[in-house]
N, C-alpha and C. Protein backbone atom coordinates (compact mmCIF):
# COMPACT_ATOMS: atom_id res chain seq x y z
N UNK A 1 5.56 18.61 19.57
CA UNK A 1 6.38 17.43 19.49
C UNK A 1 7.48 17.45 20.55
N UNK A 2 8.01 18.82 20.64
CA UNK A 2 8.94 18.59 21.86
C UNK A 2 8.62 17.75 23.29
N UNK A 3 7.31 18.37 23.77
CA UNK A 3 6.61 18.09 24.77
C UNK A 3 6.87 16.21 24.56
N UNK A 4 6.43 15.58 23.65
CA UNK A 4 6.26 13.82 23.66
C UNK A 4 7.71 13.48 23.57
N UNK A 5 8.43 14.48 23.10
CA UNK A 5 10.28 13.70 22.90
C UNK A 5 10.68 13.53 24.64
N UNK A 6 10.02 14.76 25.43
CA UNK A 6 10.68 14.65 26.87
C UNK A 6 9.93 13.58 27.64
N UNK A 7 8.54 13.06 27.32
CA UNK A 7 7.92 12.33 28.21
C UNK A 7 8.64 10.85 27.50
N UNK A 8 8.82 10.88 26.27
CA UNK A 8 9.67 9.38 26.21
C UNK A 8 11.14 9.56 26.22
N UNK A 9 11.87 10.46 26.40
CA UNK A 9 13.20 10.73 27.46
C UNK A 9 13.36 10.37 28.82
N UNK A 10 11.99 10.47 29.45
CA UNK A 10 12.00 10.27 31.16
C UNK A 10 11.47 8.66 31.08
N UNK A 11 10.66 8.56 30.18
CA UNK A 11 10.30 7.10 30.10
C UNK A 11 11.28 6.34 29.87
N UNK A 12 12.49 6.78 28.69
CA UNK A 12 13.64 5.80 28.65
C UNK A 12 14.75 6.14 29.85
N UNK A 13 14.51 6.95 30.24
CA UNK A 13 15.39 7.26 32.04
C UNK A 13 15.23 6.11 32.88
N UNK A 14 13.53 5.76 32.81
CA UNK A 14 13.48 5.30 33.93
C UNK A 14 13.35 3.38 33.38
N UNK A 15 13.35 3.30 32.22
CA UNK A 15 13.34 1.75 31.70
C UNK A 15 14.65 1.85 32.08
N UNK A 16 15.27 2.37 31.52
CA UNK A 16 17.18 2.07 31.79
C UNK A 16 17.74 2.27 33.49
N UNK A 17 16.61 2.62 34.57
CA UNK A 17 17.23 2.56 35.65
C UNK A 17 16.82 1.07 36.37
N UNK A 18 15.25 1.32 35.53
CA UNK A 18 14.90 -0.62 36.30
C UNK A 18 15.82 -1.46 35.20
N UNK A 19 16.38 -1.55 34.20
CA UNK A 19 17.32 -2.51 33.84
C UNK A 19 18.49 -2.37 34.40
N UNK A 20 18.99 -1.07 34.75
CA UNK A 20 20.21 -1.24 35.76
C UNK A 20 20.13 -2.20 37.02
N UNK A 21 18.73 -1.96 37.21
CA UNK A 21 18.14 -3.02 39.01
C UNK A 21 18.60 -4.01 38.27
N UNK A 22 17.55 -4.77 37.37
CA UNK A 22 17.99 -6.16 37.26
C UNK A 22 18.79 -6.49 37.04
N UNK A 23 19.62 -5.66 36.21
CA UNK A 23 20.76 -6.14 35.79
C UNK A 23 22.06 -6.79 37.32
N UNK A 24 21.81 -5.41 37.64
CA UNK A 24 22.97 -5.29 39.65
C UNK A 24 22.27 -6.08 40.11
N UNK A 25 21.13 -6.47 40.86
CA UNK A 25 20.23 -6.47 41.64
C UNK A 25 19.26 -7.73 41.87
N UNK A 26 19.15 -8.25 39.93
CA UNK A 26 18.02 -9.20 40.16
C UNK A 26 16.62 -8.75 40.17
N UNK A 27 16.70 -7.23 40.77
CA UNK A 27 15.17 -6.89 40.67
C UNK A 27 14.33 -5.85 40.13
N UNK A 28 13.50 -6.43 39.79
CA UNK A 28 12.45 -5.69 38.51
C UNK A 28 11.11 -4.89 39.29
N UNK A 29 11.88 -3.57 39.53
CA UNK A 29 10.80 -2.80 40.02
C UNK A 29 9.42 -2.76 39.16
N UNK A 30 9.56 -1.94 37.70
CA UNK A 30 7.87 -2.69 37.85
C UNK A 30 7.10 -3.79 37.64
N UNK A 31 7.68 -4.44 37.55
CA UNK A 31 7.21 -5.55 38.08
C UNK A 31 6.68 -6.02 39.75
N UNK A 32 7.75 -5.23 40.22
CA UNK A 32 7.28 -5.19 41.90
C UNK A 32 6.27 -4.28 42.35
N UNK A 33 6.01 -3.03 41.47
CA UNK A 33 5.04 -2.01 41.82
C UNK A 33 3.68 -2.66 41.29
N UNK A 34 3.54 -2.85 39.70
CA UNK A 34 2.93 -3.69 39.29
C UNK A 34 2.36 -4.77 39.07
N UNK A 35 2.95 -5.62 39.34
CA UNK A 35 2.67 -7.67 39.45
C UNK A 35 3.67 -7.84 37.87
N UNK A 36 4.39 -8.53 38.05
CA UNK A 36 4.79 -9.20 36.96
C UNK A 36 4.09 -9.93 35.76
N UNK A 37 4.33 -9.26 34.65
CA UNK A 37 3.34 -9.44 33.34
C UNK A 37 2.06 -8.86 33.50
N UNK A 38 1.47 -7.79 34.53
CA UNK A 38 0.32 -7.67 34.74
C UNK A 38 -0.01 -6.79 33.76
N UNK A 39 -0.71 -6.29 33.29
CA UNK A 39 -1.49 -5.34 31.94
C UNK A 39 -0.87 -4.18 32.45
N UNK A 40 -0.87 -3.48 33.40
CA UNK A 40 -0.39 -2.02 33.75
C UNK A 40 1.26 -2.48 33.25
N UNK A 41 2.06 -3.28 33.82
CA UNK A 41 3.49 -3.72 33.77
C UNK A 41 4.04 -3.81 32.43
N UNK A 42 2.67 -4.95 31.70
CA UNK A 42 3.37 -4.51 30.23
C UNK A 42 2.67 -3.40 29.62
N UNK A 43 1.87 -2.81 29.80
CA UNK A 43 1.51 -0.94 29.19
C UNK A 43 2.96 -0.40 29.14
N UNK A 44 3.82 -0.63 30.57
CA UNK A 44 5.25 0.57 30.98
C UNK A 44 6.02 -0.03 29.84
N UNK A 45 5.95 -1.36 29.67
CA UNK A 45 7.20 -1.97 28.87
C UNK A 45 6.99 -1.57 27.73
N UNK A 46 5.54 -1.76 27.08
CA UNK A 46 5.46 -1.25 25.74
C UNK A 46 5.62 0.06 25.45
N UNK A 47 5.54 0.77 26.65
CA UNK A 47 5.72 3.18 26.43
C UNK A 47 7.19 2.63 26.28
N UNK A 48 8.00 2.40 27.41
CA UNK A 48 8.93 2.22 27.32
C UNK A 48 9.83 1.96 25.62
N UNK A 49 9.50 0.69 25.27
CA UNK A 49 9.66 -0.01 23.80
C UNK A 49 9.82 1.64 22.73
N UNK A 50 8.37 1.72 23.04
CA UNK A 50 8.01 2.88 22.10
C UNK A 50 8.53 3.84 21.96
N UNK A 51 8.79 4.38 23.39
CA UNK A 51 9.94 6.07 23.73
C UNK A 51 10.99 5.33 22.77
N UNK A 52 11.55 4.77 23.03
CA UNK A 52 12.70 4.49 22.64
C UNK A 52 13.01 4.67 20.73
N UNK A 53 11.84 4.12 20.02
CA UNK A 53 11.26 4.24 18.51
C UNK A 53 11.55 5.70 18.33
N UNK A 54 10.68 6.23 19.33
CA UNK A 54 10.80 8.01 19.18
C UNK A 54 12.00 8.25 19.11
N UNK A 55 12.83 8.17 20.35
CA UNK A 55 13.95 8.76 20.59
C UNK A 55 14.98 8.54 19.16
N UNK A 56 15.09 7.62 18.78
CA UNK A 56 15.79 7.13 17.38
C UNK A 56 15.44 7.79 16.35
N UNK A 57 13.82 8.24 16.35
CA UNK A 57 13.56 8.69 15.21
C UNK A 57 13.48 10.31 15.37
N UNK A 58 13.55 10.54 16.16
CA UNK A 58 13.56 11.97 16.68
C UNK A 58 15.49 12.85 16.64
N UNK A 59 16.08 11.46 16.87
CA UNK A 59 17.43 11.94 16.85
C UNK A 59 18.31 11.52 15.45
N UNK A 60 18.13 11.09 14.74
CA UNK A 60 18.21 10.74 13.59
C UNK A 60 17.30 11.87 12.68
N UNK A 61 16.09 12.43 12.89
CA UNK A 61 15.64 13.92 11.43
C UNK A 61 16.37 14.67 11.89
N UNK A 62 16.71 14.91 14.02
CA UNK A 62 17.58 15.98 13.98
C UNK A 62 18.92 16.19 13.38
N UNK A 63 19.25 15.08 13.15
CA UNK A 63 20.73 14.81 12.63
C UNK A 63 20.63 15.16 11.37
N UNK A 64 19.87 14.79 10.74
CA UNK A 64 19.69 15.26 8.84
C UNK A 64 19.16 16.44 8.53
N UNK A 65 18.51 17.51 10.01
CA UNK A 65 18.14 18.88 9.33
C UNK A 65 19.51 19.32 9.81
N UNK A 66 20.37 18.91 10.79
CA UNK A 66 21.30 19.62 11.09
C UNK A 66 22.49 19.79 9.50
N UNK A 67 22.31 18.45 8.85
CA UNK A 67 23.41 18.46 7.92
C UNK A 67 22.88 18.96 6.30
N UNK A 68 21.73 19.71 6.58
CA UNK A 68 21.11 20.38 6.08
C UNK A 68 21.53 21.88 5.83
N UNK A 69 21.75 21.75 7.15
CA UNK A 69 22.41 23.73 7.87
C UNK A 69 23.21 23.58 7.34
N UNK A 70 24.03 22.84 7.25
CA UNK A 70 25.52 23.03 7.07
C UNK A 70 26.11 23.25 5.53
């Protein structure tokens, strides 16, 4: 499980650096690597979506075995 927490860590790295683009910028790298709305483009959006599910739910049991320890 560790191994899938880091690949949707780098996945939410890198959603949150193309929303930094658009946000500054206007522009939506994958969308530019990809084609906009293209099936590969939304695959990233939906890992993306998903890391993110993980990350919440991954940091939230850690939080309740921690107060467990205690």
């Amino acid at each position: 499980m560790k191994i899938l927490t880091q690949v949707a860590l780098w996945l939410l790295i890198i959603g949150g650096l193309n929303w930094g683009l658009i946000g500054f910028f206007g522009f939506d790298l994958v969308a530019a690597l990809f084609g906009a709305m293209s099936v590969l483009s939304r695959l990233i959006y939906a890992l993306v979506g998903v890391s993110a599910v993980w990350i919440i739910i991954d940091f939230f049991s850690n939080m309740r075995l921690k107060q467990l320890d205690d």
